[in-house]
Protein backbone atom coordinates (compact mmCIF):
# COMPACT_ATOMS: atom_id res chain seq x y z
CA UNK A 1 83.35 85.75 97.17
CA UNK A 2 83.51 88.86 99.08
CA UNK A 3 85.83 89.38 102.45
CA UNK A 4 83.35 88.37 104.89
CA UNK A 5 82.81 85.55 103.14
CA UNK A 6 85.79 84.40 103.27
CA UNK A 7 86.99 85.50 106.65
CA UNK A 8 83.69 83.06 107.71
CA UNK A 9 86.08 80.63 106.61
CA UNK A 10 89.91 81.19 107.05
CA UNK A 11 91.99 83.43 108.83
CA UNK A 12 93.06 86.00 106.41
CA UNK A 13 96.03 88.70 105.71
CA UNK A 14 95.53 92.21 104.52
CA UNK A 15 97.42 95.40 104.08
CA UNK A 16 95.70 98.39 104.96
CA UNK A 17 96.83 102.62 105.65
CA UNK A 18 97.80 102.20 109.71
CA UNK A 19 95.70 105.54 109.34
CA UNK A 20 92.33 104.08 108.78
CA UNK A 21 92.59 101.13 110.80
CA UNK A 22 90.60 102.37 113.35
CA UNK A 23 87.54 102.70 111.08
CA UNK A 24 88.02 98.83 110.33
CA UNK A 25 87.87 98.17 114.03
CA UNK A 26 84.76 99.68 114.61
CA UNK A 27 83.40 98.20 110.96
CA UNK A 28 84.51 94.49 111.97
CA UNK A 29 82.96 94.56 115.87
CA UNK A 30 83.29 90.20 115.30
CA UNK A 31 86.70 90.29 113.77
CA UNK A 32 89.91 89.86 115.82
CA UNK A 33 92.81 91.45 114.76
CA UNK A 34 95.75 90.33 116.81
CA UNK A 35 98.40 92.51 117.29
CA UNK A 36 101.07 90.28 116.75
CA UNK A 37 101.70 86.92 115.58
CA UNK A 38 103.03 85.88 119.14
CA UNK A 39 99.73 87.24 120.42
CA UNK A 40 98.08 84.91 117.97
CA UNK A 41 100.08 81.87 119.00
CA UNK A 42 99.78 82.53 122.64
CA UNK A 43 95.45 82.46 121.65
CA UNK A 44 95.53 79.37 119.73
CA UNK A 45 97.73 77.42 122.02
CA UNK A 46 95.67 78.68 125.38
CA UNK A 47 94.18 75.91 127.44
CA UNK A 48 91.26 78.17 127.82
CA UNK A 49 88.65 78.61 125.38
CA UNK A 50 90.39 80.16 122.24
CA UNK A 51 88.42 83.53 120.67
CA UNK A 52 85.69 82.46 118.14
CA UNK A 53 85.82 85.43 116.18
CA UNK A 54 87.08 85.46 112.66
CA UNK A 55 90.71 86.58 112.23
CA UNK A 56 92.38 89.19 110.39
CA UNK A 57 96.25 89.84 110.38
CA UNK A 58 96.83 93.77 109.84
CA UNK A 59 100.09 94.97 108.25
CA UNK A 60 101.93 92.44 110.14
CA UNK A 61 105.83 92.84 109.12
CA UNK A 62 107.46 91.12 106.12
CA UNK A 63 108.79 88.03 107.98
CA UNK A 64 105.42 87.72 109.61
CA UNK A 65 102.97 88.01 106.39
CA UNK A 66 105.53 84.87 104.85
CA UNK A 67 104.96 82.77 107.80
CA UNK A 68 101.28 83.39 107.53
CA UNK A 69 101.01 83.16 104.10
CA UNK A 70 103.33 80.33 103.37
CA UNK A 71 103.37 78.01 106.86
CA UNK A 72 99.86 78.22 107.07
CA UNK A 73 98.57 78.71 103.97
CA UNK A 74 96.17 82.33 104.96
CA UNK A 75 94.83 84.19 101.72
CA UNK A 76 95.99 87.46 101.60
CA UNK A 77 92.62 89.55 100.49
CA UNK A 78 91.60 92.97 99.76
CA UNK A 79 89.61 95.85 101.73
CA UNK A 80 88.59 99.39 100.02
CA UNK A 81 91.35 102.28 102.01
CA UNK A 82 87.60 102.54 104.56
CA UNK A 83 84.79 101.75 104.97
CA UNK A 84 81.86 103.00 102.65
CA UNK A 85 80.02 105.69 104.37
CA UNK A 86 76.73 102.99 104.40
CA UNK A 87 78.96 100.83 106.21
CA UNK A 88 79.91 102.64 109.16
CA UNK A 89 76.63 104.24 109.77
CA UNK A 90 75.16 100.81 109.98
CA UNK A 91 77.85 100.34 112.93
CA UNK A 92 77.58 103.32 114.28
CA UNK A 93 74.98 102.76 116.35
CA UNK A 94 76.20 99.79 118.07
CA UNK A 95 79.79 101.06 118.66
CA UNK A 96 78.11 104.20 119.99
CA UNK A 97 79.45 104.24 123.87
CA UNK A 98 83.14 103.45 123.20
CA UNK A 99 83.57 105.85 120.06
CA UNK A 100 81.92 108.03 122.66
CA UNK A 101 84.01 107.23 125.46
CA UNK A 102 87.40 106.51 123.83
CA UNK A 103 87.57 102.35 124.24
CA UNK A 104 88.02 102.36 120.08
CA UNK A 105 91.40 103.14 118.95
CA UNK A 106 89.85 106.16 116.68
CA UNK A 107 91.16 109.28 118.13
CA UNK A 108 88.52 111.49 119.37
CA UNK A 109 87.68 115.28 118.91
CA UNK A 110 88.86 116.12 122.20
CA UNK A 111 91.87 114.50 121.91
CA UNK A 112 93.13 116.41 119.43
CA UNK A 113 94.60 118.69 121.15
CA UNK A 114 96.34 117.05 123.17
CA UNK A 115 97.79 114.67 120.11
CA UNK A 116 99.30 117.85 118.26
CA UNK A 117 100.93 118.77 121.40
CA UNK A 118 102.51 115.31 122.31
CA UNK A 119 103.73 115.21 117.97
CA UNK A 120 105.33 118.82 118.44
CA UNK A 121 106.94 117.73 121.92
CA UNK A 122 108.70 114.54 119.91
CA UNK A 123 109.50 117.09 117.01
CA UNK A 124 109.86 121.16 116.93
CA UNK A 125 109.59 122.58 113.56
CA UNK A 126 110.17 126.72 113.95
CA UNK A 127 105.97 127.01 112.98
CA UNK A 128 103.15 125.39 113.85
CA UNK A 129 99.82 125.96 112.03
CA UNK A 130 96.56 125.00 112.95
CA UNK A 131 93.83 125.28 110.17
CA UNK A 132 90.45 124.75 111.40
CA UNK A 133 88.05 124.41 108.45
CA UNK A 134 83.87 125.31 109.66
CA UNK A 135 82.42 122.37 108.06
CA UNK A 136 84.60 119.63 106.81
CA UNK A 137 84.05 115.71 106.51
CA UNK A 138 86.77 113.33 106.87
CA UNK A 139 85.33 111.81 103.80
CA UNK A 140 85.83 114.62 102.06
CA UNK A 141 89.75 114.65 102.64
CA UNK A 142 90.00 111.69 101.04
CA UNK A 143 89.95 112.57 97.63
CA UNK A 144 92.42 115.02 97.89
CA UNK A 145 95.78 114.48 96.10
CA UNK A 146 99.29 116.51 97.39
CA UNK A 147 102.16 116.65 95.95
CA UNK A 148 105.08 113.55 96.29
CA UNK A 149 107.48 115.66 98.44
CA UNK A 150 105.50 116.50 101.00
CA UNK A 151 104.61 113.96 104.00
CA UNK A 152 100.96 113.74 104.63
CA UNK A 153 99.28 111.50 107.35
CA UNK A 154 95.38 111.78 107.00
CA UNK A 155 93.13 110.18 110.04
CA UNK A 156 89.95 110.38 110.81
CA UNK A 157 88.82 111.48 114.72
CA UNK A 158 85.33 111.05 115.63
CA UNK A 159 83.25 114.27 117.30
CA UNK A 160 82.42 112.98 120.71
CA UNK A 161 79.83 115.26 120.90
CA UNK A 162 77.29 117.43 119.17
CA UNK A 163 78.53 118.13 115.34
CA UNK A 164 77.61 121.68 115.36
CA UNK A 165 79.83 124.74 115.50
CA UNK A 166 79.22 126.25 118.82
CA UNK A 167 80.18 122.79 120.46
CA UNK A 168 82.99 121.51 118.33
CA UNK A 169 85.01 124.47 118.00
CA UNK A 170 86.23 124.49 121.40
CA UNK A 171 86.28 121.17 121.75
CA UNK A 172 89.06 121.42 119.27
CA UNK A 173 91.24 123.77 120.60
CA UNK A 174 90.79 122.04 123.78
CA UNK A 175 91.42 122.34 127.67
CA UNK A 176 93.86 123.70 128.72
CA UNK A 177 93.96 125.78 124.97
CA UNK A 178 96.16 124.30 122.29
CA UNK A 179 98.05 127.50 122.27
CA UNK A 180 98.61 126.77 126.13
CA UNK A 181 100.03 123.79 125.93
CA UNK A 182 102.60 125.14 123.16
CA UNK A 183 103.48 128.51 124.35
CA UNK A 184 104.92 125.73 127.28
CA UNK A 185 107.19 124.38 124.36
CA UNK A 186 108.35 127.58 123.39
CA UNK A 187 105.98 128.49 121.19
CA UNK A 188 105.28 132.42 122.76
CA UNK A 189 104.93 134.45 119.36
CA UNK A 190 101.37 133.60 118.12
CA UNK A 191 99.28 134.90 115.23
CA UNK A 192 95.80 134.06 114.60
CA UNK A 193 93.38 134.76 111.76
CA UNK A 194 89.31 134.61 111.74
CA UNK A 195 86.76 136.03 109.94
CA UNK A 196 84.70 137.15 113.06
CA UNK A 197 85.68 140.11 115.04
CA UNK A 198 86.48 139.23 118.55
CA UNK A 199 84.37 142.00 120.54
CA UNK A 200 81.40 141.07 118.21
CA UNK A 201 81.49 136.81 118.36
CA UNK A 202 81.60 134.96 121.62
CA UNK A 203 82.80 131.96 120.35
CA UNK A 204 85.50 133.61 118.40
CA UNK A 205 86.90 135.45 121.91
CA UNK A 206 86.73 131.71 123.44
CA UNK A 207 88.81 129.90 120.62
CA UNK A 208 91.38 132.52 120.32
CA UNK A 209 91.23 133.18 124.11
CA UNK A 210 95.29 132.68 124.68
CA UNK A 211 95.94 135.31 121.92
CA UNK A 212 96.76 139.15 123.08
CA UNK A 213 94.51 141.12 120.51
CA UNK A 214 97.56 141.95 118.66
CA UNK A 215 98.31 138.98 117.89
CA UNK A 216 94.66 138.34 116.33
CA UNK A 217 93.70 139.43 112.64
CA UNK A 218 90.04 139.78 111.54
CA UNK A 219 90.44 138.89 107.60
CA UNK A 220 87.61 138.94 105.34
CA UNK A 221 89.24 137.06 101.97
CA UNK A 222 91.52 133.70 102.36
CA UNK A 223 94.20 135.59 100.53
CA UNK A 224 94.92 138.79 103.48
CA UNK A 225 96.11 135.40 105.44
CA UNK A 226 98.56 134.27 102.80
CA UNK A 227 99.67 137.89 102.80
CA UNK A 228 100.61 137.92 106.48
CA UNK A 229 102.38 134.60 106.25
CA UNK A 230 104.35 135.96 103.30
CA UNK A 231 105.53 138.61 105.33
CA UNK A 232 106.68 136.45 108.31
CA UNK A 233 110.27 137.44 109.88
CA UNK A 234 109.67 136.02 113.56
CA UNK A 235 113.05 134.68 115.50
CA UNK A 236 111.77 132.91 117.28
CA UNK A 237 109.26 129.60 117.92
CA UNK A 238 105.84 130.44 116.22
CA UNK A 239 102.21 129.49 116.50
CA UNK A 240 99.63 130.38 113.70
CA UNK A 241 95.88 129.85 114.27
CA UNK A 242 93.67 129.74 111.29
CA UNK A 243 90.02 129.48 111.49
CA UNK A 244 88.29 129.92 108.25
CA UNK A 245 85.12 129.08 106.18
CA UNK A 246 84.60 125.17 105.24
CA UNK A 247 81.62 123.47 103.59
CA UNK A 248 79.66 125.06 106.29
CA UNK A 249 78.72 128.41 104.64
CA UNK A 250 77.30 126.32 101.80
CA UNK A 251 75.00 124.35 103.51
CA UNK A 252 72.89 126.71 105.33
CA UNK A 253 71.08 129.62 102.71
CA UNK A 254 72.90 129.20 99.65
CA UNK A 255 70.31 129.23 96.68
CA UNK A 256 71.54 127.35 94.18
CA UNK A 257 72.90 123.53 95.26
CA UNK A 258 76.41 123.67 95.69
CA UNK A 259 79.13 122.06 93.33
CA UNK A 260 80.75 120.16 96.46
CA UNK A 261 83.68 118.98 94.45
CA UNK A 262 84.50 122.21 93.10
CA UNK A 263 84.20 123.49 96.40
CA UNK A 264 86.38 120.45 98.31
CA UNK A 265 89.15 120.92 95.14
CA UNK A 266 89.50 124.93 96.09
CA UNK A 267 89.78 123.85 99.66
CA UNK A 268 92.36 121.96 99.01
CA UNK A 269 94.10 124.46 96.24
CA UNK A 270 94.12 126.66 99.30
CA UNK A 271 95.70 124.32 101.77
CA UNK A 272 98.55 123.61 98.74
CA UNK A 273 98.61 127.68 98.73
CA UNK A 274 99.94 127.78 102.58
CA UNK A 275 102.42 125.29 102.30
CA UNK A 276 103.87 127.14 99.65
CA UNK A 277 104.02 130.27 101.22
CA UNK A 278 105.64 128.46 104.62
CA UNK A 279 108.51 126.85 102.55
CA UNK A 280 109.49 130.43 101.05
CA UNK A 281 109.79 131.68 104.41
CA UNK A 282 112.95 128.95 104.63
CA UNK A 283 111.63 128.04 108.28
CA UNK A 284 110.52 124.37 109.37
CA UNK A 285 106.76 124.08 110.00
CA UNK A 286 104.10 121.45 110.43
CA UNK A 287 100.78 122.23 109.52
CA UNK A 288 97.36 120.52 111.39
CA UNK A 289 94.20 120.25 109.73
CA UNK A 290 90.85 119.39 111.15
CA UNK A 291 87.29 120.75 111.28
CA UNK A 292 84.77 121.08 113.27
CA UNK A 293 81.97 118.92 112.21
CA UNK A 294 81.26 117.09 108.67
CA UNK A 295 78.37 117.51 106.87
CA UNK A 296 74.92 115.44 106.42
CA UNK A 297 74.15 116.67 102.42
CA UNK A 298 70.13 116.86 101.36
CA UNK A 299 69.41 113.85 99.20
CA UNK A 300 66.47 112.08 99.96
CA UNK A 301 66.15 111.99 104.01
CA UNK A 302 62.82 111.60 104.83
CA UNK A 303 60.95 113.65 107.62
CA UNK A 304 60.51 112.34 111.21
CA UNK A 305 60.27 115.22 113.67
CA UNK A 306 60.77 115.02 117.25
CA UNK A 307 58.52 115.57 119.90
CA UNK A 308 59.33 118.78 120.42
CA UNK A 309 58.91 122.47 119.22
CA UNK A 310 62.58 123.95 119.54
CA UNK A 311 64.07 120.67 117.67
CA UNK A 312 67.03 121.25 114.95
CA UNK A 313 67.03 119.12 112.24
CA UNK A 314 69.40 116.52 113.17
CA UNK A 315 69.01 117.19 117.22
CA UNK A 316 67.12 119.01 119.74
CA UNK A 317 67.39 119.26 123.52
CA UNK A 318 66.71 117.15 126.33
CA UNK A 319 65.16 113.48 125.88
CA UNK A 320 62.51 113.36 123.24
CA UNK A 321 60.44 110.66 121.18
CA UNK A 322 61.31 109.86 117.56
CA UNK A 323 60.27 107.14 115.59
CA UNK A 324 64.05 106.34 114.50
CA UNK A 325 67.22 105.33 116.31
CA UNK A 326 68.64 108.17 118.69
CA UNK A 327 71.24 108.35 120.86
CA UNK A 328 71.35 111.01 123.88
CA UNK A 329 74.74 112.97 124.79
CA UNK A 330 75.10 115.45 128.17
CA UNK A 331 77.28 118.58 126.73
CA UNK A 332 78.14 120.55 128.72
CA UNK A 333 75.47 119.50 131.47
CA UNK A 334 72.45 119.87 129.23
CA UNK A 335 71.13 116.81 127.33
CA UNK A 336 70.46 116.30 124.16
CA UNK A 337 68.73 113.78 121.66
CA UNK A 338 70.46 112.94 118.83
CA UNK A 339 69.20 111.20 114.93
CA UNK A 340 71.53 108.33 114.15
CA UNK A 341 72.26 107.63 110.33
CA UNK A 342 71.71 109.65 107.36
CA UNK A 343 68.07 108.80 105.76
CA UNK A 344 65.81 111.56 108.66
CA UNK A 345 65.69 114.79 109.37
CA UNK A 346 63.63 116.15 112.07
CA UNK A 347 62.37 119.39 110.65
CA UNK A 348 61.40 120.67 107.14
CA UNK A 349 64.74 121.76 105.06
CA UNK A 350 64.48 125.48 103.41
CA UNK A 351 64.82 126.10 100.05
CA UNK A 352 68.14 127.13 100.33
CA UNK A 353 69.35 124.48 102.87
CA UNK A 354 71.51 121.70 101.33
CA UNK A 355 73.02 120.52 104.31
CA UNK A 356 72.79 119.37 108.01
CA UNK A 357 74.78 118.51 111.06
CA UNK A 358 74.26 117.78 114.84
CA UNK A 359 73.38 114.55 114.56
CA UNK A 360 75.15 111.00 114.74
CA UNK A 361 76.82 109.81 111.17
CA UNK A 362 79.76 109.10 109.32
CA UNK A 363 78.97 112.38 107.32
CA UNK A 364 78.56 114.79 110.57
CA UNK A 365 80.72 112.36 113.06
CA UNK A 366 84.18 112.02 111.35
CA UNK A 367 86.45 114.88 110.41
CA UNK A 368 89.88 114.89 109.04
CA UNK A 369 93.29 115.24 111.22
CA UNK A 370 95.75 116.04 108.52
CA UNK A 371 99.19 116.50 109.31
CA UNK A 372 101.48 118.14 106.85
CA UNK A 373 105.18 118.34 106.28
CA UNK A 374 107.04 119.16 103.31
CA UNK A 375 109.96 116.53 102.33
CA UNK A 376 112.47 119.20 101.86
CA UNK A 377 112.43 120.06 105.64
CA UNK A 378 112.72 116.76 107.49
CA UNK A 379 116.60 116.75 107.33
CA UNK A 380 116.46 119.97 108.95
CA UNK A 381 113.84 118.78 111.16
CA UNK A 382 115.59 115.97 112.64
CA UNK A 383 118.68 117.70 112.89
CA UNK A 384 117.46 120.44 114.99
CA UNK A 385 115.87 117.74 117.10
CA UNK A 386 118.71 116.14 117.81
């Protein structure tokens, strides 16, 4: 008998990563998870109508689980860490507006932020990092395995608007700029590393806007960054900005199809590889990790194309017909139509295209906000703190 089944039934307990919740909220639209047992009580004992939907008790504390379990008898069941990808997209749709406009308690794209800033306010480490990765699924974060003395919280934020580069990247570095927002915490030393050339990219001069153009380094391997940070002797409060290649520059004219875990494992090897050169510097830090926009992989979408000649093949702009579910965003004052799910496409893949993004899926919609900090410095941390 699977969950469902039995929720149908009985209210039931589960233990689930606080992290993920918020993909089970949006997964179980007719299940009511109380947030306490008193909120429960107060429901069940109301005059009113009491809520019809089926129950589920969330990581409720110890003395709470044995009251549930024990006084009235609820079965404790199992849920996978979240939802299959299959599973949210059939949701997706129907959740669309409040993902969209922040009523779910996923955190959004453009919240993030303002979320690093409000952690580092509660919490000063001597570094901050912020690694943006062009191209990364949330899903694809979730294999990954650190090591047992560092703290890692992994959560997934949903792109409230188009999942391509030009519109997420500033989205993520936000309004007022992320580097803003710190440099009013004391972080005024910043360095930041891309791949682009400032004069010569537009969107690179917008994301990196707050840094003087000493303080920006156009790198062309991953390993001129770990140099720098090797060579770090700064004083004082310090913010590093990192924007480097993701799954992105494997999903648009790569000729062969790419080895995606070999490529997600090196990611990660490389993410490992900063960490360690932070902790030899013997300064505190607390490295962010997000992307972009996921991924949509070629498998076997089939071809529906819009009604219209400039249309991208998971969007295109301004209100169009397709024979498929669609949603339609305003960024930035221009509309766009969107393809929900991950079985169409909208245009004719190339040869060497393995990948899209733009549209609306768990693949393309949820990205990873990883937070990082190595066991060894929370001591220090929290002493410095208080």
């Amino acid at each position: 008998m699977s969950y469902l089944d039995i929720l149908q039934k009985i209210p039931c307990v589960v233990k689930i990563p606080d992290e993920t919740k918020s993909l089970w909220d949006i997964c179980l639209p007719e299940v009511w998870m109380p947030s306490s047992l008193v909120e429960w009580k107060i429901s069940i004992d109301s005059l009113v109508e009491p809520i019809q939907n089926k129950t589920l008790f969330v990581n409720f504390k110890e003395d709470e689980l044995k009251e549930l379990t024990q006084i009235y008898g609820f079965p404790i069941i199992e849920l996978p860490t979240i939802p299959t990808v299959s599973m949210f997209n059939e949701f997706i749709i129907g959740r669309f507006d409040d993902l969209y406009s922040g009523k779910t308690t996923i955190l959004r794209q453009s919240e993030i932020s303002k979320e690093i800033t409000k952690r580092i306010s509660n919490w000063f480490p001597d570094i901050v990092v912020f690694l943006v990765f062009d191209g990364l699924s949330f899903h694809d974060v979730m294999q990954w395995e650190f090591p047992k003395d560092w703290l890692v919280k992994r959560e997934p934020c949903f792109v409230n608007g188009l999942t391509n580069t030009e519109s997420g990247m500033p989205r993520l570095v936000g309004s007022p700029y992320l580097a803003h927002c710190l440099f009013s915490l004391g972080y005024k030393q910043r360095l930041g590393f891309s791949y682009w050339e400032r004069s010569q990219n537009k969107l690179t001069d917008e994301i990196f806007a707050e840094f003087p153009t000493t303080q920006l380094h156009r790198v062309t391997t991953f390993a001129e960054i770990l140099q720098k940070l090797s060579e770090l002797d700064s004083t004082s409060r310090l913010f590093i900005q990192i924007v480097r290649n993701g799954m992105e520059s494997y999903c648009h004219h790569h000729r062969e199809r790419p080895d995606l875990t070999h490529i997600i494992d090196n990611l990660k090897n490389d993410v490992e590889k900063i960490v360690e050169s932070l902790k030899t510097i013997g300064k505190t830090f607390r490295l962010f990790i997000t992307s972009d926009h996921g991924i949509l992989w070629f498998d076997r979408q089939r071809l529906s194309p819009f009604d219209s000649k400039d249309a991208h093949s998971r969007y295109t702009e301004g209100v169009a017909e397709n024979e498929t579910e669609t949603v339609m965003i305003d960024e930035n004052n221009q509309m766009y139509t969107l393809l929900v799910g991950d079985e169409i496409i909208a245009k004719n893949r190339s040869v060497m295209e393995w990948g899209f993004h733009g549209g609306l899926s768990a693949q393309e919609s949820l990205v990873p906000l990883i937070d990082i900090i190595s066991n060894t410095q929370i001591k220090h941390l929290e002493e410095n703190h208080a």
